[in-house]
Protein backbone atom coordinates (compact mmCIF):
# COMPACT_ATOMS: atom_id res chain seq x y z
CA UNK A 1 -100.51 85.14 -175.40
CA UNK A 2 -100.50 87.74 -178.05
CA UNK A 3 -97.68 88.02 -179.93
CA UNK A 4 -97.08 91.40 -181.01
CA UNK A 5 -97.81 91.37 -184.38
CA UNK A 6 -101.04 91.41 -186.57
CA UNK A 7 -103.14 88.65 -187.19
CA UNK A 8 -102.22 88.34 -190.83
CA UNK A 9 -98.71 88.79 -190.47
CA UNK A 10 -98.54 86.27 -187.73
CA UNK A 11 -100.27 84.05 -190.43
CA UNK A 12 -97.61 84.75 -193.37
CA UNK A 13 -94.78 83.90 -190.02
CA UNK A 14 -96.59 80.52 -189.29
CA UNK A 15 -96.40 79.28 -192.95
CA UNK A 16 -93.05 80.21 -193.72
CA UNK A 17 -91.98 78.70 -190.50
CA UNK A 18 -93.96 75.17 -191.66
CA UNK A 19 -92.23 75.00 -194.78
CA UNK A 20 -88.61 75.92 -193.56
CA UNK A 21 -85.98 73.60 -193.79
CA UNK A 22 -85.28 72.40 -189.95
CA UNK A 23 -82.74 69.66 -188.47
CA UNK A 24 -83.50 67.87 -186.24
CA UNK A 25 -79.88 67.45 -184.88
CA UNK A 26 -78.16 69.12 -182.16
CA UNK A 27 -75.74 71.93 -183.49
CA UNK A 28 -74.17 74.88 -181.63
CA UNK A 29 -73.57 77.97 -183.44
CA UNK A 30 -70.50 79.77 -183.33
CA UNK A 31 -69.51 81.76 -179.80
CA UNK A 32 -70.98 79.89 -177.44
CA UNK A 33 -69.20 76.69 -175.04
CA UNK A 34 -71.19 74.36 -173.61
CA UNK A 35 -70.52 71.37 -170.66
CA UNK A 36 -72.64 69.33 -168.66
CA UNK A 37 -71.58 67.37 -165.07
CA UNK A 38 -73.44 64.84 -162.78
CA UNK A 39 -73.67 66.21 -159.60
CA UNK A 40 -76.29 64.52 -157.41
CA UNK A 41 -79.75 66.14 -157.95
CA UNK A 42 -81.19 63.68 -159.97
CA UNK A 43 -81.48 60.05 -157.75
CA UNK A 44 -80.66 58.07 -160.96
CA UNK A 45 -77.03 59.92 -160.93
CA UNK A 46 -77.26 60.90 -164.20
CA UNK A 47 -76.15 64.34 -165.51
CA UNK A 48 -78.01 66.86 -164.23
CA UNK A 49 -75.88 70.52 -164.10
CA UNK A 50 -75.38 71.74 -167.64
CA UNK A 51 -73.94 75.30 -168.48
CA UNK A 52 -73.68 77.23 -171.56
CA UNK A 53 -70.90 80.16 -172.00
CA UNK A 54 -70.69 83.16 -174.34
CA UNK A 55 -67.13 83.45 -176.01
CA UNK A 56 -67.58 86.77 -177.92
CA UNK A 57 -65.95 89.47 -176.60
CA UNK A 58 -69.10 90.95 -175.76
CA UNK A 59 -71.89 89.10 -173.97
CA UNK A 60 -74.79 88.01 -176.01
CA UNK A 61 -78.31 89.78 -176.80
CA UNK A 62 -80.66 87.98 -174.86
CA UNK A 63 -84.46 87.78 -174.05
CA UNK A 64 -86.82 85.45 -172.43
CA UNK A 65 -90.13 84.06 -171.78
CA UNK A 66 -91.54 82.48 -168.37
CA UNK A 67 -94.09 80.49 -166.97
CA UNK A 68 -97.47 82.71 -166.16
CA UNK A 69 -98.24 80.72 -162.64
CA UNK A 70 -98.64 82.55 -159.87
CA UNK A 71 -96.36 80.02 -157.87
CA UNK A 72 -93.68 81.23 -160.33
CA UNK A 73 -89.77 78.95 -159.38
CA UNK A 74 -86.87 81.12 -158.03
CA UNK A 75 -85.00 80.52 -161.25
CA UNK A 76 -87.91 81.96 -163.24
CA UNK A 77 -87.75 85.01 -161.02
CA UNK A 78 -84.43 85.45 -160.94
CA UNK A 79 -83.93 85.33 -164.37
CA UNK A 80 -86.33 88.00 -164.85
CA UNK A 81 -84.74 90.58 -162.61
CA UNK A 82 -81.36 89.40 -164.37
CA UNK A 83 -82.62 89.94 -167.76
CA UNK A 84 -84.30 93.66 -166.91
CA UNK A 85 -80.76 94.67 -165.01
CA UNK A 86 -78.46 93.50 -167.36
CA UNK A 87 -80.39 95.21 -170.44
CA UNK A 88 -80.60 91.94 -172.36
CA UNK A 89 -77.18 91.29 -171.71
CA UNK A 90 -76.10 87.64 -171.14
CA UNK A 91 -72.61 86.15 -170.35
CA UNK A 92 -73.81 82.58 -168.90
CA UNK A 93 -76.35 80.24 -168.18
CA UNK A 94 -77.19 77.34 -165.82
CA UNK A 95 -79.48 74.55 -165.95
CA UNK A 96 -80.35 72.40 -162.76
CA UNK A 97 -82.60 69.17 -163.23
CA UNK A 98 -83.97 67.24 -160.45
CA UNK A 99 -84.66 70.03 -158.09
CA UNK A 100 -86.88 72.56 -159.30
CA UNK A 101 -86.74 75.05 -157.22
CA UNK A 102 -89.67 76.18 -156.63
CA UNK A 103 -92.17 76.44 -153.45
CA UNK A 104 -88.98 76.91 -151.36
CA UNK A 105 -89.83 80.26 -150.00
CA UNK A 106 -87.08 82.91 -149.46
CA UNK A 107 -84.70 80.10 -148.66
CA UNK A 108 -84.87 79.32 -152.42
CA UNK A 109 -84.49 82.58 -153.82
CA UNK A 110 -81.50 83.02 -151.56
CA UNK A 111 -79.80 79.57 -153.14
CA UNK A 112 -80.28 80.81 -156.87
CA UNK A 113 -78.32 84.01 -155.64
CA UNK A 114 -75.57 81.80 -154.23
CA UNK A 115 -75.54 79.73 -157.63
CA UNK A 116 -75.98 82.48 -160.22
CA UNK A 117 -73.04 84.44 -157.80
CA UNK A 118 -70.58 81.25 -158.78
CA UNK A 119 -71.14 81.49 -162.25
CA UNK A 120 -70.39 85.01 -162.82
CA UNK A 121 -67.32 84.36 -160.53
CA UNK A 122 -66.47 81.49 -162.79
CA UNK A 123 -67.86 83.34 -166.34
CA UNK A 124 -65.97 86.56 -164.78
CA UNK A 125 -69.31 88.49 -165.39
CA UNK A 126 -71.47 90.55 -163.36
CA UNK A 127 -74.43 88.57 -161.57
CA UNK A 128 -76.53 90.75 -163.54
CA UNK A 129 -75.66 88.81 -167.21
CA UNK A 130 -76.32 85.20 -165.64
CA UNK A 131 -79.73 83.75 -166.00
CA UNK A 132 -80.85 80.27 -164.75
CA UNK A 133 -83.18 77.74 -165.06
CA UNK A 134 -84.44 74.84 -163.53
CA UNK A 135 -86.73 71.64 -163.80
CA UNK A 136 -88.08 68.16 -161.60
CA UNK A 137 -89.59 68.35 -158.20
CA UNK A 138 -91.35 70.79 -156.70
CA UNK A 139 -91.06 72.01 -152.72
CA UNK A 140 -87.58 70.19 -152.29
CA UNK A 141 -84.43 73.11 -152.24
CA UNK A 142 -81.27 72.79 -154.49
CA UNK A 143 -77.81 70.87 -153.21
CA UNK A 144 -76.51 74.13 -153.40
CA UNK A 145 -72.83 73.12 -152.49
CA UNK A 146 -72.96 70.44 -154.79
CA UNK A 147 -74.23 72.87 -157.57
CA UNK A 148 -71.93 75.95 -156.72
CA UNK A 149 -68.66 72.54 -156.73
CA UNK A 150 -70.01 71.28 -160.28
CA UNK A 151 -70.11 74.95 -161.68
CA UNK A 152 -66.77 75.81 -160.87
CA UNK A 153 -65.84 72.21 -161.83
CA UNK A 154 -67.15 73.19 -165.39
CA UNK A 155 -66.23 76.70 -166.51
CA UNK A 156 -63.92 77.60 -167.73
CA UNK A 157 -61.92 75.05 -168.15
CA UNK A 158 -64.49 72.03 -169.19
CA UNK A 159 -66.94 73.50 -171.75
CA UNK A 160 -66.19 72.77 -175.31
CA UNK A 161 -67.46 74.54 -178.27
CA UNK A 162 -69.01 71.79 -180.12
CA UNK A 163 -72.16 70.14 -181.13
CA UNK A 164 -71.85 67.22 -178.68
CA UNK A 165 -71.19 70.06 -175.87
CA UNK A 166 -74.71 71.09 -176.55
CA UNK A 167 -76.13 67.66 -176.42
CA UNK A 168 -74.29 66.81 -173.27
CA UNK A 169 -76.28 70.08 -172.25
CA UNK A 170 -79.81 68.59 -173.73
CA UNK A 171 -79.45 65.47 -172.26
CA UNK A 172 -78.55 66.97 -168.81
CA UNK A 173 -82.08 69.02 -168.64
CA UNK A 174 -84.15 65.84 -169.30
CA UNK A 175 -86.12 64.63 -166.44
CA UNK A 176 -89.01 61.93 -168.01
CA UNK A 177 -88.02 62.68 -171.71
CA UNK A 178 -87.09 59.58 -173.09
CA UNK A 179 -84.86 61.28 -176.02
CA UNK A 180 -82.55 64.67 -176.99
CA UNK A 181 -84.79 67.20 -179.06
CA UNK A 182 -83.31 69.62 -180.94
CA UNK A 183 -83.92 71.35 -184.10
CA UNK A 184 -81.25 73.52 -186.13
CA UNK A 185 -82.04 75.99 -189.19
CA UNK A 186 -79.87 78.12 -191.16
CA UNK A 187 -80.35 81.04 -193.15
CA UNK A 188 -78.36 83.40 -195.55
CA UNK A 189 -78.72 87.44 -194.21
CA UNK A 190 -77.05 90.06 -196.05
CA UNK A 191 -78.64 93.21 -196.17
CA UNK A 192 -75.96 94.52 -193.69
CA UNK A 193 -72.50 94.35 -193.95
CA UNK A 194 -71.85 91.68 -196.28
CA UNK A 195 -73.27 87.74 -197.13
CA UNK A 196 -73.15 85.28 -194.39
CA UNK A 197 -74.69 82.39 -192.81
CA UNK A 198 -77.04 83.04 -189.49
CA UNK A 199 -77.59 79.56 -187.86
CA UNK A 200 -80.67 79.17 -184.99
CA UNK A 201 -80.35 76.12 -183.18
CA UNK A 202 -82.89 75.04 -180.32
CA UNK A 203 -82.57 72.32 -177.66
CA UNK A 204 -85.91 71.61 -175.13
CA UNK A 205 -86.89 69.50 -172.47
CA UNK A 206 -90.53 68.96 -171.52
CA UNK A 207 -93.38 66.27 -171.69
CA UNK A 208 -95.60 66.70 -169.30
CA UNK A 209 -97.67 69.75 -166.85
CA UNK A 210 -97.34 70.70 -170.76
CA UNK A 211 -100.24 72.89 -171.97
CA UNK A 212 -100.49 76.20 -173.71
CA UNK A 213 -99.82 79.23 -170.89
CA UNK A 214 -96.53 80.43 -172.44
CA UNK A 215 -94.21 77.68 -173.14
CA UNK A 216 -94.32 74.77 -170.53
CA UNK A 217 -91.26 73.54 -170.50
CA UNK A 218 -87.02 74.63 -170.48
CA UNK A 219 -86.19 75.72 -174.36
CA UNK A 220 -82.91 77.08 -174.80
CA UNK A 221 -82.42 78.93 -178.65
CA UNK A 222 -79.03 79.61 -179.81
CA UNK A 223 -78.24 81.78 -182.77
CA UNK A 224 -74.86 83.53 -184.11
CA UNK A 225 -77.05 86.65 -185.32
CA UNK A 226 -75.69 90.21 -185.06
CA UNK A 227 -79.33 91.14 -183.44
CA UNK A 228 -79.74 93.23 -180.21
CA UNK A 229 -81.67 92.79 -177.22
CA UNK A 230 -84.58 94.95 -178.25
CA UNK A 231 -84.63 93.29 -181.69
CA UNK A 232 -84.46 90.02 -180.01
CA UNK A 233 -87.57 90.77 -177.45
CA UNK A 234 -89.98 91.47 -180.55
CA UNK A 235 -89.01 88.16 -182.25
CA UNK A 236 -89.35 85.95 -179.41
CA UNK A 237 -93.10 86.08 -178.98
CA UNK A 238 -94.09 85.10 -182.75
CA UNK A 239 -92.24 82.15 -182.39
CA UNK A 240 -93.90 80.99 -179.17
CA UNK A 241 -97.20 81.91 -180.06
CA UNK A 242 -96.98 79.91 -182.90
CA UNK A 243 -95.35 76.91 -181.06
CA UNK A 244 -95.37 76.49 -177.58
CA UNK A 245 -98.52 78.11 -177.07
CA UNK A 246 -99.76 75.68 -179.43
CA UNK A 247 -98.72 72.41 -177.67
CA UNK A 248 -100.33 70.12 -175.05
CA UNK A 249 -99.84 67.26 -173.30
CA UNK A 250 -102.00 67.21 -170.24
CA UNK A 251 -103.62 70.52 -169.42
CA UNK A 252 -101.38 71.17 -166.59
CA UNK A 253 -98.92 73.94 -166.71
CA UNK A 254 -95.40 74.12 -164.69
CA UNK A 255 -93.85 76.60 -162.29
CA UNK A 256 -90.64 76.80 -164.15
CA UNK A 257 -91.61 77.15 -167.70
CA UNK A 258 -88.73 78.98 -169.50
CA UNK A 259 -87.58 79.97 -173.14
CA UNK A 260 -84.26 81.92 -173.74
CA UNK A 261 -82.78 83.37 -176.73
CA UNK A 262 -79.38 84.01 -176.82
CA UNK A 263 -77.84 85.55 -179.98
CA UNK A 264 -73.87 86.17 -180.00
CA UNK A 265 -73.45 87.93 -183.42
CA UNK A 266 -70.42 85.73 -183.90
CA UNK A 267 -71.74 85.19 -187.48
CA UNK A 268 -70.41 88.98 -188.14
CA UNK A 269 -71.53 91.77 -190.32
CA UNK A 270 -73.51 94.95 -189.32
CA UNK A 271 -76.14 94.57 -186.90
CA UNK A 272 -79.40 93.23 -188.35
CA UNK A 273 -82.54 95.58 -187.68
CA UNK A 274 -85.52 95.56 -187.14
CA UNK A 275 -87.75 95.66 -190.53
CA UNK A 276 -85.28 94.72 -192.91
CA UNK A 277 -84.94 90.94 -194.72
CA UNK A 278 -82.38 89.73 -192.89
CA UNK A 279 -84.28 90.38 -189.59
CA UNK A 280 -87.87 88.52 -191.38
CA UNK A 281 -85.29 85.27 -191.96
CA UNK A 282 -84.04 84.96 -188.26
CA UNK A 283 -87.66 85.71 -186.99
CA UNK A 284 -88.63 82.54 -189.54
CA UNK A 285 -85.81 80.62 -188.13
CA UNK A 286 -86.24 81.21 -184.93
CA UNK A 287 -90.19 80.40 -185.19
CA UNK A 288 -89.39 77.10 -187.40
CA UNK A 289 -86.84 75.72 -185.01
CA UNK A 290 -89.53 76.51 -181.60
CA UNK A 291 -92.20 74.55 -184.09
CA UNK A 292 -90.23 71.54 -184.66
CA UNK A 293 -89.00 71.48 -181.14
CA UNK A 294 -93.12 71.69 -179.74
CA UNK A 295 -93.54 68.89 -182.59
CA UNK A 296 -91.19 66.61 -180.68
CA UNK A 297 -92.02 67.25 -177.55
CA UNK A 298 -95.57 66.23 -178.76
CA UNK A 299 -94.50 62.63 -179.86
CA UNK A 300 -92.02 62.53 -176.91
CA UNK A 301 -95.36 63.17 -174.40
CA UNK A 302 -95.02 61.27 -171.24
CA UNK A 303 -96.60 57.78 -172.08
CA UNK A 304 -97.31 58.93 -175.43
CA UNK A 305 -97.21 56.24 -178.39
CA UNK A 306 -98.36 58.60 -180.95
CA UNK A 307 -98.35 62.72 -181.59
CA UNK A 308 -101.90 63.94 -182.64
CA UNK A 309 -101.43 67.09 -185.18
CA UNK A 310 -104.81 69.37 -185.47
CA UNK A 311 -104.79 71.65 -188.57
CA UNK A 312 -107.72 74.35 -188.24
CA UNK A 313 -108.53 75.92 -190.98
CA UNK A 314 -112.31 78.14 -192.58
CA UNK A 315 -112.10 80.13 -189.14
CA UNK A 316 -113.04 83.34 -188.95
CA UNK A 317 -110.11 85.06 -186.88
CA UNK A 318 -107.03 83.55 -185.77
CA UNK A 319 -107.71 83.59 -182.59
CA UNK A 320 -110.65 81.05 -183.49
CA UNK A 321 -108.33 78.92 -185.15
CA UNK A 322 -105.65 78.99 -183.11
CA UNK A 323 -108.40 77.82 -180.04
CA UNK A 324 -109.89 74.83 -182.15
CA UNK A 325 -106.97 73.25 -183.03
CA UNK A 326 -105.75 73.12 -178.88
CA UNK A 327 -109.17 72.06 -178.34
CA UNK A 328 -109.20 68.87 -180.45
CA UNK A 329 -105.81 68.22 -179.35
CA UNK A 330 -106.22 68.43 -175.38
CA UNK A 331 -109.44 66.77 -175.70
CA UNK A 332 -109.36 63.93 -172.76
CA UNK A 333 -111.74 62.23 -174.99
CA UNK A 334 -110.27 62.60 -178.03
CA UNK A 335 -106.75 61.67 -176.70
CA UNK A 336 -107.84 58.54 -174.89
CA UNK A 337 -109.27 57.36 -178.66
CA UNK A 338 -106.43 57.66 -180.77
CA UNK A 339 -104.81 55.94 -177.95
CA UNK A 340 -107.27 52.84 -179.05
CA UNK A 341 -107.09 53.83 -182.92
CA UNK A 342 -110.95 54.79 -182.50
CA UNK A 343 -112.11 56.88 -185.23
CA UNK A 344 -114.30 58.44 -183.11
CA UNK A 345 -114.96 61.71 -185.00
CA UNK A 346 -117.74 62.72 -182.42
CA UNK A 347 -115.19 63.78 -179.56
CA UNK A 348 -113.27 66.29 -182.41
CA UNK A 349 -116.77 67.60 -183.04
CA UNK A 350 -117.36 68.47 -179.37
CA UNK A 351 -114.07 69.56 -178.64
CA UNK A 352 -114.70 72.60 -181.66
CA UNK A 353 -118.02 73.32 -180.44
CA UNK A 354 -116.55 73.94 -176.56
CA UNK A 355 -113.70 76.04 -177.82
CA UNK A 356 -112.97 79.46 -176.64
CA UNK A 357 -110.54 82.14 -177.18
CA UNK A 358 -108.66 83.10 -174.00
CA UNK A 359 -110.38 85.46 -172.86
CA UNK A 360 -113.67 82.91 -172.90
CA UNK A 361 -115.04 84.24 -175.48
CA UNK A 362 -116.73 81.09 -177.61
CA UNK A 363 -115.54 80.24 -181.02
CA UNK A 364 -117.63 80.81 -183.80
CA UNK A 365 -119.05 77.66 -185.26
CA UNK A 366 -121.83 76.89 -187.16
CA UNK A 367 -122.31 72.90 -187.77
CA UNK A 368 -123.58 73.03 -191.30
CA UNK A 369 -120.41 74.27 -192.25
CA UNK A 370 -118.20 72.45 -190.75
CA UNK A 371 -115.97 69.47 -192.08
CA UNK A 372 -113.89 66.65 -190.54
CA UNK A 373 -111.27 64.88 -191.73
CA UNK A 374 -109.23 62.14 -189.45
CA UNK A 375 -105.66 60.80 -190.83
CA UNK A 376 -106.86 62.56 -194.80
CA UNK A 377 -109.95 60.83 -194.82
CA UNK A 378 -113.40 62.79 -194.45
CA UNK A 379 -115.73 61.66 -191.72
CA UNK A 380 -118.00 64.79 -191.07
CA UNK A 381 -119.40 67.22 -193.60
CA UNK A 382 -122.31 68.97 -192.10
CA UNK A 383 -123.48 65.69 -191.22
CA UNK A 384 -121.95 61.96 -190.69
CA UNK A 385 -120.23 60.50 -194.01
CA UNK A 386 -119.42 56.97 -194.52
CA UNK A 387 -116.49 56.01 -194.18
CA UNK A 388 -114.22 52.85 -194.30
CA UNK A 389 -113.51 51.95 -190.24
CA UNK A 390 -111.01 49.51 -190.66
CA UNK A 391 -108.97 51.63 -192.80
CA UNK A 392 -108.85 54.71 -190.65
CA UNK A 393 -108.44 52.77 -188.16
CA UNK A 394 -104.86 51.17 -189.92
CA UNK A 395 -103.99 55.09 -190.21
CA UNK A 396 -104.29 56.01 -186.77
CA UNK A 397 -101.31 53.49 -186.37
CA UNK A 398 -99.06 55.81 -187.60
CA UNK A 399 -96.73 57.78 -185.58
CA UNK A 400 -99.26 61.07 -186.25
CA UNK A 401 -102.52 61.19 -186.16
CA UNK A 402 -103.38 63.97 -188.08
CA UNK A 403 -107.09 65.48 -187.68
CA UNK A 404 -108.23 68.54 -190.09
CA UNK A 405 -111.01 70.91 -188.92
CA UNK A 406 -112.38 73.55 -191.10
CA UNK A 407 -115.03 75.84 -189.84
CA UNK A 408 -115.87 77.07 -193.16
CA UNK A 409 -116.25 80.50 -191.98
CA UNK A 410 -113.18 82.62 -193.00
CA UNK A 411 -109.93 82.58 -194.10
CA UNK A 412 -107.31 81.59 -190.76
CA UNK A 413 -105.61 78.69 -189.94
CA UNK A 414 -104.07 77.26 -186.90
CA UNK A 415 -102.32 73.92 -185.91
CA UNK A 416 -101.50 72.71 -182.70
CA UNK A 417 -99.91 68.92 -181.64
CA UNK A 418 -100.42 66.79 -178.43
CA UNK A 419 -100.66 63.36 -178.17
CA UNK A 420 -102.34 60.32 -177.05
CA UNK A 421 -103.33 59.43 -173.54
CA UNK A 422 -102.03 55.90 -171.72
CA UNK A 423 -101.61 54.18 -169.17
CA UNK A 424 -98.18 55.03 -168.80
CA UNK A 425 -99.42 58.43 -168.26
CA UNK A 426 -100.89 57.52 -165.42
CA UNK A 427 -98.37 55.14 -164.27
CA UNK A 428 -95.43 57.33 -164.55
CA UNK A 429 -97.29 60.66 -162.80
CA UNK A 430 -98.80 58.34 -160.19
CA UNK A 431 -95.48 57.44 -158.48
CA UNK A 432 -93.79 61.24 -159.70
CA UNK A 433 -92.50 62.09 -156.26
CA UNK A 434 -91.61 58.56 -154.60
């Protein structure tokens, strides 16, 4: 996707993003409740409804980003039409897992209006400022009673405004995650209306059909942030350009990719706007948290025993950067190797040399100049070096296998993370539906 923003500046974002503090901790900012219910989607009976609430007295800012298949889930489209009527106005959300929703025809459609009609009953909202999302099977339709019963179970009376609200809400989106991700960063804005702290914190579910396409996978930002809609929309993009869109598990995108933003200005002060340094610090906050969020998704891959972290560097646009380091890292080849701890430079070398922007345009390379490096140690420098095998080899035990690529052509860098490829891959997306 392109992001909105110039090539350079997008740069400047991605490195301040890199070297921002982030937590990797669950942590709901202020004006927001959160609750989470079992309910009977998922067969293993484990929680699988989650809401989250707005307190303010005004509903929060709020903007989005979907999944860009065609076969597109009802919750995706609703929340789309929701979003555009409402202004980027948002009073409530819920989160279905087990069910997606999606391939159920107008029958579908017609059970996320039933559901998103209970929660702005229950939220005493207007339909319009509810937006929904959903993840798991595809073709099979939502226990719409069930969900409509668990909602109204819920709110208002059962959401809490705490951090373990939010992680009852994390864990209740996870389908074959094995663990809660989250990620939480704060700043200090004051440009407007006096010093305070703005906190961004992220939860995400997601690890596998993950592959650059938009965002592959339900991420749900929160932030206290005076910041309106319109603010919000420009931010949004940055972040998941430089995140998401950089991420890959196993080339296959989903029908119900979703990111939200929700910001409830419960922090105070005057609005923040756009151009000024308070609005720069949420947009770096907002991109570090969706970075460390697509980082632990990465080592969290389905089957995964290892993240893989490609750092592109020497190209001669972004966009050539940006398409090298996916390249290396949703290399088949490539993945199955570091899943063995082979050094195997060769498959990084023909993943740049395949790499194209997305429009199909190749990437510039030219061989002489290029140079290899797998876990810090250089194997490829215009030709083969030698290199200690054993050694590398030890390296590519650790939890990252980092890989640096630089084309030696310009000045733009790119990173992207995916992981290794296992058996367990296959085992667990072999028996998926049964």
């Amino acid at each position: 996707m392109r992001p909105g923003m110039p090539d350079a500046a997008l740069q400047r974002l991605a490195e301040a993003a890199a070297a921002m503090p982030v937590e990797e901790r669950v942590c709901l900012p202020a004006g927001f409740a959160a609750g989470a219910a079992a309910i009977g989607i998922k067969p293993s009976g484990r929680p699988d409804l989650a809401v989250v609430v707005v307190t303010t007295p005004e509903p929060a800012s709020a903007t989005g980003l979907f999944t860009r298949n065609l076969v597109a889930a009802a919750p995706v489209r609703l929340s789309r039409a929701h979003l555009a009527a409402s202004g980027g106005r948002v009073r409530a959300l819920a989160i279905t897992a087990g069910s997606a929703n999606a391939a159920t025809g107008p029958e579908g459609d017609a059970d996320e209006e039933e559901i998103s009609g209970a929660l702005a009953a229950a939220a005493a909202c207007p339909p319009a400022e509810v937006v929904r999302a959903s993840t798991g099977l595809i073709g099979p339709r939502l226990p719409v009673p069930r969900v409509v019963a668990g909602i109204g179970g819920l709110v208002p009376d059962r959401v809490a405004r705490d951090d373990a609200a939010l992680e009852a809400v994390a864990r209740a989106m996870m389908t074959t995650d094995t663990r809660v991700k989250a990620a939480t960063a704060t700043v200090d804005a004051g440009s407007g209306g006096g010093w305070r702290s703005v906190r961004v914190s992220g939860i995400v579910k997601g690890v596998g059909m993950i592959h650059p396409g938009m965002a592959t996978m339900i991420a749900i930002v929160l932030t206290d942030a005076p910041v309106a809609p319109a603010t919000l929309s420009a931010l949004l993009p940055p972040a998941v350009a430089l995140s998401f869109d950089q991420l890959t598990v196993d080339g296959d995108t989903s029908t119900n990719d979703t990111v939200l933003v929700l910001a409830s200005g419960a922090a105070g002060g005057d609005e923040i706007l756009p151009g000024t340094t308070d609005a720069e610090s949420v947009a770096v906050a907002i991109a570090a948290v969706c970075r460390s969020l697509a980082r632990q998704q990465a080592a969290d891959g389905e089957g995964a025993t290892c993240r893989i972290a490609c750092r592109a560097t020497g190209a001669a646009c972004l966009d050539d950067a940006r398409a090298v380091s996916r390249a290396v890292v949703r290399s088949t080849l490539f993945k199955a190797a570091v899943h063995g701890r082979d050094p195997n430079w060769g498959r990084v070398a023909a993943a740049v040399g395949a790499a194209a922007r997305p429009d199909g345009t190749p990437v510039a390379v030219d061989v002489a100049s290029l140079r290899i490096a797998l876990c810090g140690t250089p194997v490829f420098a215009g030709r083969p070096l030698a290199f200690d095998v054993a050694a590398v080899r030890g390296a590519m035990e650790a939890p990252e296998v980092t890989v640096d690529v630089d084309l030696g052509l310009g000045e733009a860098a790119a990173e992207a993370w995916g992981c290794d490829l296992t058996e367990a891959y296959v085992r667990e997306n072999a028996e998926y539906s049964t």
